[in-house]
Each structure stands twice: as structure tokens, then as C-alpha cells.
Protein backbone atom coordinates (compact mmCIF):
# COMPACT_ATOMS: atom_id res chain seq x y z
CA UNK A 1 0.00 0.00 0.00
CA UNK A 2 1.46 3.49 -1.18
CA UNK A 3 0.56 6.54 1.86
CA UNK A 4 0.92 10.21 0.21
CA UNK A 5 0.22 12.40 3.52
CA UNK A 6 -1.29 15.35 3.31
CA UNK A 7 0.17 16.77 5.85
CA UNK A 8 3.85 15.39 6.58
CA UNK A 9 6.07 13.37 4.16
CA UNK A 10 6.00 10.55 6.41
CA UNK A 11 3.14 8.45 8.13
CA UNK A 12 2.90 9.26 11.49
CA UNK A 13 0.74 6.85 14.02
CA UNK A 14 -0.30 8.56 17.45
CA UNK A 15 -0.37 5.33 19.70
CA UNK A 16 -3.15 5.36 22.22
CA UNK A 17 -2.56 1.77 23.02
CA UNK A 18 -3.29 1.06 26.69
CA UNK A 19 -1.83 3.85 27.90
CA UNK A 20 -5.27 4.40 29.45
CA UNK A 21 -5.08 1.79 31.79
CA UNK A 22 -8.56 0.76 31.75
CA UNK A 23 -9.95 4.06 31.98
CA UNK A 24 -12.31 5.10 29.61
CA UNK A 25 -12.31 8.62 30.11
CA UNK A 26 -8.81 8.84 30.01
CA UNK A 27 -8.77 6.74 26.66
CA UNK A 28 -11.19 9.42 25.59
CA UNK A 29 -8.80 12.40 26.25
CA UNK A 30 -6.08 10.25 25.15
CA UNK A 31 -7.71 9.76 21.34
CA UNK A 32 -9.31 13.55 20.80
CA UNK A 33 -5.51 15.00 21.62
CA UNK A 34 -3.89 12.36 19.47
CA UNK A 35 -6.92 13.54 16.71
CA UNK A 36 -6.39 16.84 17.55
CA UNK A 37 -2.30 16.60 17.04
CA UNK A 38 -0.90 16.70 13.01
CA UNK A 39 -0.63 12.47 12.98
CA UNK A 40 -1.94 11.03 10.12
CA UNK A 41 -3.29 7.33 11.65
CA UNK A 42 -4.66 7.08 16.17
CA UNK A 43 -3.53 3.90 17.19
CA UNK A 44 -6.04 1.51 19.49
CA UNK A 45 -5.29 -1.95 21.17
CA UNK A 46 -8.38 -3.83 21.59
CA UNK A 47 -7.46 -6.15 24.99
CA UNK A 48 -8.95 -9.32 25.86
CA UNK A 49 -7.03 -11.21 28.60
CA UNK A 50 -9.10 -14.30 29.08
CA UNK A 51 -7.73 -14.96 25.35
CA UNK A 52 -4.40 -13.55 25.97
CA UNK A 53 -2.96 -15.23 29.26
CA UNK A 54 -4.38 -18.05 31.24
CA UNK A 55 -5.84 -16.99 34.40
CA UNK A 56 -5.43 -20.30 35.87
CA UNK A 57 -1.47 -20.75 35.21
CA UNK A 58 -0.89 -17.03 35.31
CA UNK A 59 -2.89 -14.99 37.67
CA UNK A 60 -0.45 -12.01 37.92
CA UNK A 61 -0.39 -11.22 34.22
CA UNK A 62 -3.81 -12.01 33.47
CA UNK A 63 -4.72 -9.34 35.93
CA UNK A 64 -2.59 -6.87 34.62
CA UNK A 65 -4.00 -7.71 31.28
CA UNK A 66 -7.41 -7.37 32.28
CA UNK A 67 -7.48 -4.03 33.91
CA UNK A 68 -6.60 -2.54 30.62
CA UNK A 69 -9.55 -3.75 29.23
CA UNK A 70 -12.08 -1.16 27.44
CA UNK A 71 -15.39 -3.08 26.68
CA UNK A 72 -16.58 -3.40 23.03
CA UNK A 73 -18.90 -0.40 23.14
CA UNK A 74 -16.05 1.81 24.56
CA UNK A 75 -13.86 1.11 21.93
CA UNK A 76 -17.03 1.66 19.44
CA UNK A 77 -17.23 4.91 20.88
CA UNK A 78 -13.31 5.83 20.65
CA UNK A 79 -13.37 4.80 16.82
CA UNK A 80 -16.38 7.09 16.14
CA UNK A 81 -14.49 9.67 18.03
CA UNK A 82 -11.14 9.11 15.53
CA UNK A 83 -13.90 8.90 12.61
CA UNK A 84 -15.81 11.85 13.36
CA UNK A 85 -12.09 14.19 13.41
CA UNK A 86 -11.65 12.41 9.77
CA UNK A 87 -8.47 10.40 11.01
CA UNK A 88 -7.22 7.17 9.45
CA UNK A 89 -7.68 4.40 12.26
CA UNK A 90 -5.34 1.64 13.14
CA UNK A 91 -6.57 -1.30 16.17
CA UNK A 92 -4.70 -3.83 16.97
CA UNK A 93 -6.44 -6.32 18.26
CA UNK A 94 -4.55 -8.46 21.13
CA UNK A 95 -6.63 -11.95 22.03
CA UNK A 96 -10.00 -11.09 20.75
């Protein structure tokens, strides 16, 4: 796939990730200032630890896992967000 940006020579990818923590107002801020900055593509990671780690053999990291979670309408609502400021979208989706 060939990118021509519009506004910068490169293609540059504001990562939301997880950096949220869970928090869904906080993943809100998080996308409308990475909308609101001059990157091309905002960057989601859609969690889901029961698919990710095994609760049973690994308590410690499914836990950490799962308090990153957003739940499917949140992250419905954070691409509408990204759609709505007519940004290019990128998730990632990690065990769903």
C-alpha cells in the first residue's frame, strides 16, 4: 500500500494503546488530543485477557492484562471519536 500524507512526508501513528489503563475517560482524552495533534493514523489496542494469558497458570499477568480492558462499546465509541475528526484508524487487536 502506497501513503501520500497530506500533511507530513511521512506516516505518522499517534499510539493510544493502553496507555489508558482501563480508563475510559482517560482513553477518551487520550484519542481527541492524538486527533487533535498533526498524525496522520490514532492507534487503538483492543485487549482481551481471558484470550491472551491463562488466568489459571498465570494470575499475575492475566490481571494486569485485564485491567486494561475497554469493553466493546467503549472502543465503538473511541473509533467514532477518531472517525468523526476524519483520522485514518489503526486497532490492533490483542486476544479477541
Amino acid at each position: 500500500m502506497y501513503f501520500n500524507s497530506k500533511i507530513n512526508p511521512v506516516l505518522f501513528i499517534a499510539e493510544v494503546g493502553s496507555n489508558h489503563e482501563g480508563n475510559y475517560s482517560e482513553a477518551k482524552k487520550l484519542v481527541i488530543n492524538a486527533c487533535n495533534s498533526r498524525a496522520d493514523v490514532v492507534k487503538l489496542q483492543i485487549l482481551n485477557a481471558e484470550n491472551l494469558v491463562s488466568k489459571k497458570y498465570d494470575r499475575k499477568r492475566y490481571n494486569h492484562f485485564k485491567k486494561l480492558e475497554l469493553s466493546i462499546e467503549q472502543n465503538k465509541k473511541l473509533c467514532k471519536i477518531i472517525k468523526l475528526k476524519k483520522k485514518k484508524m489503526l486497532c490492533i487487536n490483542m486476544g479477541c
